[in-house]
C-alpha atoms as a PDB file:
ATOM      1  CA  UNK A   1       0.000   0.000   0.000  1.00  0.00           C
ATOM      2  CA  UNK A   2       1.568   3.437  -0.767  1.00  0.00           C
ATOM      3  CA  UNK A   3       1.081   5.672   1.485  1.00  0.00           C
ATOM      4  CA  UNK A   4       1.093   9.576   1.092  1.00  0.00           C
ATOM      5  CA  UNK A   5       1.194  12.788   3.090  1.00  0.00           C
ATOM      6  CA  UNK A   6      -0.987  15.236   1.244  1.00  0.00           C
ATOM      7  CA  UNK A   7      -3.874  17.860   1.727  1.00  0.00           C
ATOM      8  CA  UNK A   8      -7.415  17.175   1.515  1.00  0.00           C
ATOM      9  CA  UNK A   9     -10.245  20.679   0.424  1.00  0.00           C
ATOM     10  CA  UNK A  10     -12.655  21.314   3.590  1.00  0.00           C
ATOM     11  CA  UNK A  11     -14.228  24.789   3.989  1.00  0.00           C
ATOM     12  CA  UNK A  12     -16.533  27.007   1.943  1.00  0.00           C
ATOM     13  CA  UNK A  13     -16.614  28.154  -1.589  1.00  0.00           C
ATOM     14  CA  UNK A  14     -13.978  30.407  -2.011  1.00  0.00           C
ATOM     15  CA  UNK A  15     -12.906  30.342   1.234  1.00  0.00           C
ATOM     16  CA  UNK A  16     -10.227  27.088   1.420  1.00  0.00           C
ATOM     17  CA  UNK A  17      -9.287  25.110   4.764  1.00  0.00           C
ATOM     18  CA  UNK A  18      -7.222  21.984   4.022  1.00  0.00           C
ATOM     19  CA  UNK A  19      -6.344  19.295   6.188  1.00  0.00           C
ATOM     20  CA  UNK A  20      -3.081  17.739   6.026  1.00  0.00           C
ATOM     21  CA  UNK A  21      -3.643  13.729   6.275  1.00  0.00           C
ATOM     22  CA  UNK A  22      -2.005  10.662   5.618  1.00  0.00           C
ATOM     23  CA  UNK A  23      -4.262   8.576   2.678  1.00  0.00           C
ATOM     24  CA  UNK A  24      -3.521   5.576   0.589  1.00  0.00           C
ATOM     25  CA  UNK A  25      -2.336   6.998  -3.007  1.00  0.00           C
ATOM     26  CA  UNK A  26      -5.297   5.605  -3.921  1.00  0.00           C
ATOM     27  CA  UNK A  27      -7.687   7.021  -2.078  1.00  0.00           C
ATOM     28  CA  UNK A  28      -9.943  10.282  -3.629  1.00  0.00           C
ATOM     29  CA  UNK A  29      -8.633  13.467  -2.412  1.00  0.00           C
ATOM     30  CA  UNK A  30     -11.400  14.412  -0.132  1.00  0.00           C
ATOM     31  CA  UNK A  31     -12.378  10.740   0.895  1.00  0.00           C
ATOM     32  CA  UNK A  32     -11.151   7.779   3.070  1.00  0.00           C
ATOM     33  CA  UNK A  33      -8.266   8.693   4.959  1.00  0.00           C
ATOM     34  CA  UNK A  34      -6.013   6.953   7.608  1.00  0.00           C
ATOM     35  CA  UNK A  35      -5.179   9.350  10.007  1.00  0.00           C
ATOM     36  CA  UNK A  36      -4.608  13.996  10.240  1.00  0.00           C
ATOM     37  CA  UNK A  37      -1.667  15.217  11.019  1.00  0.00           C
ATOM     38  CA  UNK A  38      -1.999  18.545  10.484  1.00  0.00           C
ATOM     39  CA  UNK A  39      -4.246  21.505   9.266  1.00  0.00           C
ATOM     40  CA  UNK A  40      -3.230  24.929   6.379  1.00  0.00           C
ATOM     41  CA  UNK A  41      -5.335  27.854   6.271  1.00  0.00           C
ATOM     42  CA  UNK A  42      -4.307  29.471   3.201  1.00  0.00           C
ATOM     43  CA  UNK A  43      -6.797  32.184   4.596  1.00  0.00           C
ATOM     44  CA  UNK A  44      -4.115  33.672   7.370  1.00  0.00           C
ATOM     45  CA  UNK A  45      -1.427  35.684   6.449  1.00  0.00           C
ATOM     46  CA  UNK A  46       1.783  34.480   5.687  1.00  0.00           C
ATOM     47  CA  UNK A  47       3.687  35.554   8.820  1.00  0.00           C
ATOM     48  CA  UNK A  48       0.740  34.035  11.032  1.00  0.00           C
ATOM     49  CA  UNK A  49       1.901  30.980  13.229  1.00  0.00           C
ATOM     50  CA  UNK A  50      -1.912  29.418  12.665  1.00  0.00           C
ATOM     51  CA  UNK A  51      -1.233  28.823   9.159  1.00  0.00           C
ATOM     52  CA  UNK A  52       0.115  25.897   9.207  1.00  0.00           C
ATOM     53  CA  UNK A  53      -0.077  23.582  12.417  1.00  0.00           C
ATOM     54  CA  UNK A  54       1.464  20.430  11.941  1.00  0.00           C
ATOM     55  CA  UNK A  55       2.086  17.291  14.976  1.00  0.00           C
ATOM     56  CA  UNK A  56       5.356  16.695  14.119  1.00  0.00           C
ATOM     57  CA  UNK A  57       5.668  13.346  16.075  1.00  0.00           C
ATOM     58  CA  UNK A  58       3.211  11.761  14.003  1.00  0.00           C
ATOM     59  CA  UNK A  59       4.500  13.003  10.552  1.00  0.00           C
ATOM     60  CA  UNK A  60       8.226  11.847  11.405  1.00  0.00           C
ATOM     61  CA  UNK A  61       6.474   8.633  12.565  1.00  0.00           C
ATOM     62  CA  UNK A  62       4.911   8.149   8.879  1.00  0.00           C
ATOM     63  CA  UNK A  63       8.042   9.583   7.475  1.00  0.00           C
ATOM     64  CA  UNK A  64       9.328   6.744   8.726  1.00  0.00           C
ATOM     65  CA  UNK A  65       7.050   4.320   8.039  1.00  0.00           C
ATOM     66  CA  UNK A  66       7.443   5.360   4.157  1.00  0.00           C
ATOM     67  CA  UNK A  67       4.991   7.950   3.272  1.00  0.00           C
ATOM     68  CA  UNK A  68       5.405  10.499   0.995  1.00  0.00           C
ATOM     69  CA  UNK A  69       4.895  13.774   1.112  1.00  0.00           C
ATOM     70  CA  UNK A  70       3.269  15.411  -2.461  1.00  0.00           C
ATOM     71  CA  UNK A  71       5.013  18.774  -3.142  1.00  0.00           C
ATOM     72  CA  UNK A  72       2.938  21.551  -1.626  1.00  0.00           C
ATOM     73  CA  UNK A  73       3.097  18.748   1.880  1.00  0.00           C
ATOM     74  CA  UNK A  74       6.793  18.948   1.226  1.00  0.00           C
ATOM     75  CA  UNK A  75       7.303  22.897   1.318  1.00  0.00           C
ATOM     76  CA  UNK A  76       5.550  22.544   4.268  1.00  0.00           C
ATOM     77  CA  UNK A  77       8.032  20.301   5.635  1.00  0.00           C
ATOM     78  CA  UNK A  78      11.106  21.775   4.527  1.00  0.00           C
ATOM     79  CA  UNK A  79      10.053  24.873   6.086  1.00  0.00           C
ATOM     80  CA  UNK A  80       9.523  23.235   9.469  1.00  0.00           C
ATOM     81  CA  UNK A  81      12.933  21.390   9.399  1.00  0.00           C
ATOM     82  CA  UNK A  82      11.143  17.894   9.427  1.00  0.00           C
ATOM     83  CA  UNK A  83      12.122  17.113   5.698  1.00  0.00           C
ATOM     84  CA  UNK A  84      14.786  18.653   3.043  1.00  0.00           C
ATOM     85  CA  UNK A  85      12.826  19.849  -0.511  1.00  0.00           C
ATOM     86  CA  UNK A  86      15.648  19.505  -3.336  1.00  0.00           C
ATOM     87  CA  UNK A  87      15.624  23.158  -4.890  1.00  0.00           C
ATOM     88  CA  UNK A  88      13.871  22.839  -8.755  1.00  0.00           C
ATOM     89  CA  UNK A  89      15.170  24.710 -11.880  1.00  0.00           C
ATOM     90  CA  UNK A  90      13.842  24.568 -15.042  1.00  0.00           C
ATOM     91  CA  UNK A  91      15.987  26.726 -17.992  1.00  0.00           C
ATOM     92  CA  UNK A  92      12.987  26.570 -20.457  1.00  0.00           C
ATOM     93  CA  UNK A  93      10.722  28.010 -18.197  1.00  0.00           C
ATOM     94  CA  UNK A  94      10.868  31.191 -19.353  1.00  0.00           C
ATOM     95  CA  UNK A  95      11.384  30.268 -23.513  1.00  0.00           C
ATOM     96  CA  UNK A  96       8.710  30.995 -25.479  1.00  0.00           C
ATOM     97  CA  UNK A  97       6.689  28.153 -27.074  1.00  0.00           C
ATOM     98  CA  UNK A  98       6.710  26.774 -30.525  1.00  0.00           C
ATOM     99  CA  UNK A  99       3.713  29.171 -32.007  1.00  0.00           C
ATOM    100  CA  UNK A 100       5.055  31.941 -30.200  1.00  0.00           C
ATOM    101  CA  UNK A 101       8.542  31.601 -32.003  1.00  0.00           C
ATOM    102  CA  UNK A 102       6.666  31.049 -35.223  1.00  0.00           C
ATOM    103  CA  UNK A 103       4.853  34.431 -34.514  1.00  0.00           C
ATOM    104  CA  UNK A 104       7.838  36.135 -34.254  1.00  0.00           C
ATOM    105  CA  UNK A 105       9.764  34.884 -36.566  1.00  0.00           C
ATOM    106  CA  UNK A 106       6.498  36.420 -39.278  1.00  0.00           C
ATOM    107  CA  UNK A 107       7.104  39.834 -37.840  1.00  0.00           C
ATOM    108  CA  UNK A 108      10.588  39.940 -38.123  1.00  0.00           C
ATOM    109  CA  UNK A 109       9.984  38.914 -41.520  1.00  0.00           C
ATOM    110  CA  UNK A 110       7.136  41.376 -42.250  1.00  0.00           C
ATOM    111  CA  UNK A 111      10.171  44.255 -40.444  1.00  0.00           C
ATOM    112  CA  UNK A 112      12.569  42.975 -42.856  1.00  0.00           C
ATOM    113  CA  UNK A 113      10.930  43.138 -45.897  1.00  0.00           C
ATOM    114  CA  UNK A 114      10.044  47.027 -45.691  1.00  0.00           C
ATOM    115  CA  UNK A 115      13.511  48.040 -45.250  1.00  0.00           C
ATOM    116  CA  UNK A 116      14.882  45.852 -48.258  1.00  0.00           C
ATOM    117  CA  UNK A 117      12.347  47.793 -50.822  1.00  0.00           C
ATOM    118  CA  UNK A 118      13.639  50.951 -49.098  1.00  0.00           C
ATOM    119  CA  UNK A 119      17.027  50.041 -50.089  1.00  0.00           C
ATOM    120  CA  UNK A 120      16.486  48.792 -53.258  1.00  0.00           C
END
């Protein structure tokens, strides 16, 4: 059975309150789970303690036992000092896509062909 650390959706529309649990990877995201360890209210501000209130004896414990943590779980984690998050970079982040390249490439086409009947 794999076992993960991950939040589950509670609270009103628009207004978000997630427990964090520990659910079989199989489970749906807002059903059967095997035990909470912890609670985010992306509601709070950032700096406020009540955000995010974890039992850290019980997530080391399923640490332990194997669980993992999904990535938004992990932040939380890493920022409590119970887990390390490997830092991410991704280079072609910020390239432009296929049809945007195409796009441009037709303008600077379009700019080119102005200036050589100008010369010419």
């Amino acid at each position: 059975m794999s076992l993960k650390i991950r939040l589950t959706r509670g609270g009103a529309k628009k207004r978000p309150y997630y427990r964090i649990v520990v659910a079989d990877a199989r489970a749906p995201r807002d059903g059967r789970f095997i035990e909470k360890v912890g609670a985010y209210d992306p509601m709070k501000a950032k700096d406020d303690p009540a955000r995010i209130v974890l039992d850290t004896e019980k997530v080391q414990a399923w640490l332990a036992k194997g669980a993992q943590p999904t990535d938004r779980v992990l932040r939380f984690l890493d920022a409590a000092g119970l887990a390390k998050r490997p830092a991410r970079n991704n280079p072609q982040k910020a390239e432009p896509g296929d049809k945007a390249k195409e796009r441009a490439a037709k303008r600077a086409e379009k700019a080119a062909a102005p200036a050589e009947d100008a010369a010419a």
